[in-house]
C-alpha atoms as a PDB file:
ATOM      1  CA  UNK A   1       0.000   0.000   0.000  1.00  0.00           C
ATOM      2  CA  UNK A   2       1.542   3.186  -0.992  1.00  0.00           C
ATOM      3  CA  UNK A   3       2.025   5.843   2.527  1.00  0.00           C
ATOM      4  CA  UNK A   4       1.281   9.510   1.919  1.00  0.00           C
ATOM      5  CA  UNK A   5       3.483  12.194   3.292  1.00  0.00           C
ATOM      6  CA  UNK A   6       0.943  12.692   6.193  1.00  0.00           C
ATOM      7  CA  UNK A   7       1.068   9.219   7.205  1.00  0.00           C
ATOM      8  CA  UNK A   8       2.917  10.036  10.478  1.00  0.00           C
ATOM      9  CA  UNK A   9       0.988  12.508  11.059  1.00  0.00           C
ATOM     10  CA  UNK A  10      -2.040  10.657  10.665  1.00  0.00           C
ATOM     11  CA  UNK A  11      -3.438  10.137  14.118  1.00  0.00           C
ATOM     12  CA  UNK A  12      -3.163  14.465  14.611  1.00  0.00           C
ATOM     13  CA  UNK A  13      -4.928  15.064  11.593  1.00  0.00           C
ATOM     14  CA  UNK A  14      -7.807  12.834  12.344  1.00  0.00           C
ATOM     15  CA  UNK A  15      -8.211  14.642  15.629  1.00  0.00           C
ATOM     16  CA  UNK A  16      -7.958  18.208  14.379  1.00  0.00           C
ATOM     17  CA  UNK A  17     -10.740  16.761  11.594  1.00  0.00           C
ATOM     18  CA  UNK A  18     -12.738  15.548  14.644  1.00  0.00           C
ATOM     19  CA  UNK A  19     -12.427  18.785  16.120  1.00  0.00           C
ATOM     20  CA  UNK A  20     -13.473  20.508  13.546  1.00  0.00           C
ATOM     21  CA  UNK A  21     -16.410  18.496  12.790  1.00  0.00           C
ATOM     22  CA  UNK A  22     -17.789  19.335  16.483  1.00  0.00           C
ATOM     23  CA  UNK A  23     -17.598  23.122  15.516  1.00  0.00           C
ATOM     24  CA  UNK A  24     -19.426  22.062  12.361  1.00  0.00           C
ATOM     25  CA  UNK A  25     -22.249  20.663  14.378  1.00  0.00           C
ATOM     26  CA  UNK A  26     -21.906  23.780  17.150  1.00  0.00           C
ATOM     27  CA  UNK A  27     -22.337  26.167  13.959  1.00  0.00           C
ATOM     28  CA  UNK A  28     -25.837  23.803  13.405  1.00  0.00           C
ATOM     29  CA  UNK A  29     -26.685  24.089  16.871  1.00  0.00           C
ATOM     30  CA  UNK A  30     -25.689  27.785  16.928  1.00  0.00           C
ATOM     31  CA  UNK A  31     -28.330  28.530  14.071  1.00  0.00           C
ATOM     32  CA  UNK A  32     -30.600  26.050  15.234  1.00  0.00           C
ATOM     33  CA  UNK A  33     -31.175  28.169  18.470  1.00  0.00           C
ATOM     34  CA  UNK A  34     -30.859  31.920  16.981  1.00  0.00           C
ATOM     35  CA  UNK A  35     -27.533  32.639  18.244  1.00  0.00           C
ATOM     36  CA  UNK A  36     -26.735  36.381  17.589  1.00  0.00           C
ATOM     37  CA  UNK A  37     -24.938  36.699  14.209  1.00  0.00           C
ATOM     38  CA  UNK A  38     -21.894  37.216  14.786  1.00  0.00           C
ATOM     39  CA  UNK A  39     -21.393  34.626  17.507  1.00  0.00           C
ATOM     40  CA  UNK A  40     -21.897  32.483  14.401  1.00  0.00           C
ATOM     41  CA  UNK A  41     -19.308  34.257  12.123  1.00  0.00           C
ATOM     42  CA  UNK A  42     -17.077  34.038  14.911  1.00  0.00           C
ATOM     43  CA  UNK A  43     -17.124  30.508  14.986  1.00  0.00           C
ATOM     44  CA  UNK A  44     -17.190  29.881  11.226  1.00  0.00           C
ATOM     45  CA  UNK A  45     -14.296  31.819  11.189  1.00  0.00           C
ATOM     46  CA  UNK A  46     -12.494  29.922  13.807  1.00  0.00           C
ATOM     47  CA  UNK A  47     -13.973  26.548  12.008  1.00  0.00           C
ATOM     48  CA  UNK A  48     -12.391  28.007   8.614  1.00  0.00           C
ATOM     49  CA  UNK A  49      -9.212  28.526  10.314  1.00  0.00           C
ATOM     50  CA  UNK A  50      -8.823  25.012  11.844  1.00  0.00           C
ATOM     51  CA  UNK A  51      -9.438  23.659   8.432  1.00  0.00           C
ATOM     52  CA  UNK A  52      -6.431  26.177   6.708  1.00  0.00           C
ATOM     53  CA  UNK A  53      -4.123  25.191   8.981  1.00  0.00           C
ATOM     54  CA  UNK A  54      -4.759  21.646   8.484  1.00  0.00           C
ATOM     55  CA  UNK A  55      -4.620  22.199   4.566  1.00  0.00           C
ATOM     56  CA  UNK A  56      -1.769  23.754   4.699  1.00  0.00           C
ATOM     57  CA  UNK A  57      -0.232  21.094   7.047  1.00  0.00           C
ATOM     58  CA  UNK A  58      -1.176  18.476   4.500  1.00  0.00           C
ATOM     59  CA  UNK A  59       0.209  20.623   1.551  1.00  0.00           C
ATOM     60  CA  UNK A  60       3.496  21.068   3.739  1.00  0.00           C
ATOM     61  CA  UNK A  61       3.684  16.664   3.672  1.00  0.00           C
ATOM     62  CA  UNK A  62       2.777  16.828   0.258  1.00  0.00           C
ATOM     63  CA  UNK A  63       6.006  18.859  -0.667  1.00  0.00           C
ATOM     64  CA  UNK A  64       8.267  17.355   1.654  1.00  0.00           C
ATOM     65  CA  UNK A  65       7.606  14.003   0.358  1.00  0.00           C
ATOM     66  CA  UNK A  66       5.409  13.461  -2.507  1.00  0.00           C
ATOM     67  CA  UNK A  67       6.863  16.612  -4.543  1.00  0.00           C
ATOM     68  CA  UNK A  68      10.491  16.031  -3.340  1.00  0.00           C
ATOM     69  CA  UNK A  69      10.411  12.143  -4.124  1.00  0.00           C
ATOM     70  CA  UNK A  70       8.947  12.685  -7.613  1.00  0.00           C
ATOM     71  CA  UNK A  71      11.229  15.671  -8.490  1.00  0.00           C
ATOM     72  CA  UNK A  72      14.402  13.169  -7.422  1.00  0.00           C
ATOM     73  CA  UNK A  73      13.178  10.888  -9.898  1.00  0.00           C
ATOM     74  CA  UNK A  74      12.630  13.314 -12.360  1.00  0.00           C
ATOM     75  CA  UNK A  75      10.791  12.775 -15.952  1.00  0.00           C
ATOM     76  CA  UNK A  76       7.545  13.553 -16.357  1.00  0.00           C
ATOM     77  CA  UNK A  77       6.605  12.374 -12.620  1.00  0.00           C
ATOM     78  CA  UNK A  78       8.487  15.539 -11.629  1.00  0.00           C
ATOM     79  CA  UNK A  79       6.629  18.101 -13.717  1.00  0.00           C
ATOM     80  CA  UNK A  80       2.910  16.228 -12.983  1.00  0.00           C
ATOM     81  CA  UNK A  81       3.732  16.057  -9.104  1.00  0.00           C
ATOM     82  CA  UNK A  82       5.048  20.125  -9.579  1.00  0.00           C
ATOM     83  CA  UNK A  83       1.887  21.063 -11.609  1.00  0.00           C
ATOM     84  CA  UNK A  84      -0.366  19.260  -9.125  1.00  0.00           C
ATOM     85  CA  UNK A  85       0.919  21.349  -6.041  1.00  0.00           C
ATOM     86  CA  UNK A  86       0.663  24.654  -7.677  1.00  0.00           C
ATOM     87  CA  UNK A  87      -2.709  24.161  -8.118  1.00  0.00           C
ATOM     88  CA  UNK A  88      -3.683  22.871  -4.918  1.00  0.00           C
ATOM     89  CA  UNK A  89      -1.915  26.112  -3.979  1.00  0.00           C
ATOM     90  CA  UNK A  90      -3.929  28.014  -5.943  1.00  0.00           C
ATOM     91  CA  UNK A  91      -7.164  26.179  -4.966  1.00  0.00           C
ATOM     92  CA  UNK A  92      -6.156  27.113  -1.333  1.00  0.00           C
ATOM     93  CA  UNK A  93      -4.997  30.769  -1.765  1.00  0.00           C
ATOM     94  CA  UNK A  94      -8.657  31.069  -3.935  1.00  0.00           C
ATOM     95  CA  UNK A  95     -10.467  29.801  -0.525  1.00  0.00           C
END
Protein backbone atom coordinates (compact mmCIF):
# COMPACT_ATOMS: atom_id res chain seq x y z
CA UNK A 1 0.00 0.00 0.00
CA UNK A 2 1.54 3.19 -0.99
CA UNK A 3 2.02 5.84 2.53
CA UNK A 4 1.28 9.51 1.92
CA UNK A 5 3.48 12.19 3.29
CA UNK A 6 0.94 12.69 6.19
CA UNK A 7 1.07 9.22 7.21
CA UNK A 8 2.92 10.04 10.48
CA UNK A 9 0.99 12.51 11.06
CA UNK A 10 -2.04 10.66 10.66
CA UNK A 11 -3.44 10.14 14.12
CA UNK A 12 -3.16 14.47 14.61
CA UNK A 13 -4.93 15.06 11.59
CA UNK A 14 -7.81 12.83 12.34
CA UNK A 15 -8.21 14.64 15.63
CA UNK A 16 -7.96 18.21 14.38
CA UNK A 17 -10.74 16.76 11.59
CA UNK A 18 -12.74 15.55 14.64
CA UNK A 19 -12.43 18.78 16.12
CA UNK A 20 -13.47 20.51 13.55
CA UNK A 21 -16.41 18.50 12.79
CA UNK A 22 -17.79 19.33 16.48
CA UNK A 23 -17.60 23.12 15.52
CA UNK A 24 -19.43 22.06 12.36
CA UNK A 25 -22.25 20.66 14.38
CA UNK A 26 -21.91 23.78 17.15
CA UNK A 27 -22.34 26.17 13.96
CA UNK A 28 -25.84 23.80 13.40
CA UNK A 29 -26.68 24.09 16.87
CA UNK A 30 -25.69 27.78 16.93
CA UNK A 31 -28.33 28.53 14.07
CA UNK A 32 -30.60 26.05 15.23
CA UNK A 33 -31.18 28.17 18.47
CA UNK A 34 -30.86 31.92 16.98
CA UNK A 35 -27.53 32.64 18.24
CA UNK A 36 -26.74 36.38 17.59
CA UNK A 37 -24.94 36.70 14.21
CA UNK A 38 -21.89 37.22 14.79
CA UNK A 39 -21.39 34.63 17.51
CA UNK A 40 -21.90 32.48 14.40
CA UNK A 41 -19.31 34.26 12.12
CA UNK A 42 -17.08 34.04 14.91
CA UNK A 43 -17.12 30.51 14.99
CA UNK A 44 -17.19 29.88 11.23
CA UNK A 45 -14.30 31.82 11.19
CA UNK A 46 -12.49 29.92 13.81
CA UNK A 47 -13.97 26.55 12.01
CA UNK A 48 -12.39 28.01 8.61
CA UNK A 49 -9.21 28.53 10.31
CA UNK A 50 -8.82 25.01 11.84
CA UNK A 51 -9.44 23.66 8.43
CA UNK A 52 -6.43 26.18 6.71
CA UNK A 53 -4.12 25.19 8.98
CA UNK A 54 -4.76 21.65 8.48
CA UNK A 55 -4.62 22.20 4.57
CA UNK A 56 -1.77 23.75 4.70
CA UNK A 57 -0.23 21.09 7.05
CA UNK A 58 -1.18 18.48 4.50
CA UNK A 59 0.21 20.62 1.55
CA UNK A 60 3.50 21.07 3.74
CA UNK A 61 3.68 16.66 3.67
CA UNK A 62 2.78 16.83 0.26
CA UNK A 63 6.01 18.86 -0.67
CA UNK A 64 8.27 17.36 1.65
CA UNK A 65 7.61 14.00 0.36
CA UNK A 66 5.41 13.46 -2.51
CA UNK A 67 6.86 16.61 -4.54
CA UNK A 68 10.49 16.03 -3.34
CA UNK A 69 10.41 12.14 -4.12
CA UNK A 70 8.95 12.68 -7.61
CA UNK A 71 11.23 15.67 -8.49
CA UNK A 72 14.40 13.17 -7.42
CA UNK A 73 13.18 10.89 -9.90
CA UNK A 74 12.63 13.31 -12.36
CA UNK A 75 10.79 12.77 -15.95
CA UNK A 76 7.54 13.55 -16.36
CA UNK A 77 6.61 12.37 -12.62
CA UNK A 78 8.49 15.54 -11.63
CA UNK A 79 6.63 18.10 -13.72
CA UNK A 80 2.91 16.23 -12.98
CA UNK A 81 3.73 16.06 -9.10
CA UNK A 82 5.05 20.12 -9.58
CA UNK A 83 1.89 21.06 -11.61
CA UNK A 84 -0.37 19.26 -9.13
CA UNK A 85 0.92 21.35 -6.04
CA UNK A 86 0.66 24.65 -7.68
CA UNK A 87 -2.71 24.16 -8.12
CA UNK A 88 -3.68 22.87 -4.92
CA UNK A 89 -1.91 26.11 -3.98
CA UNK A 90 -3.93 28.01 -5.94
CA UNK A 91 -7.16 26.18 -4.97
CA UNK A 92 -6.16 27.11 -1.33
CA UNK A 93 -5.00 30.77 -1.77
CA UNK A 94 -8.66 31.07 -3.94
CA UNK A 95 -10.47 29.80 -0.52
Amino acid sequence: MHQHGYSEDKDLILKRLARIEGQVRGLTRQVESDTYCIDVLTQISATTKALQAVALKLLDEHLAHCVVDAAVKGGPEATAKLTEASNAIARLVRS
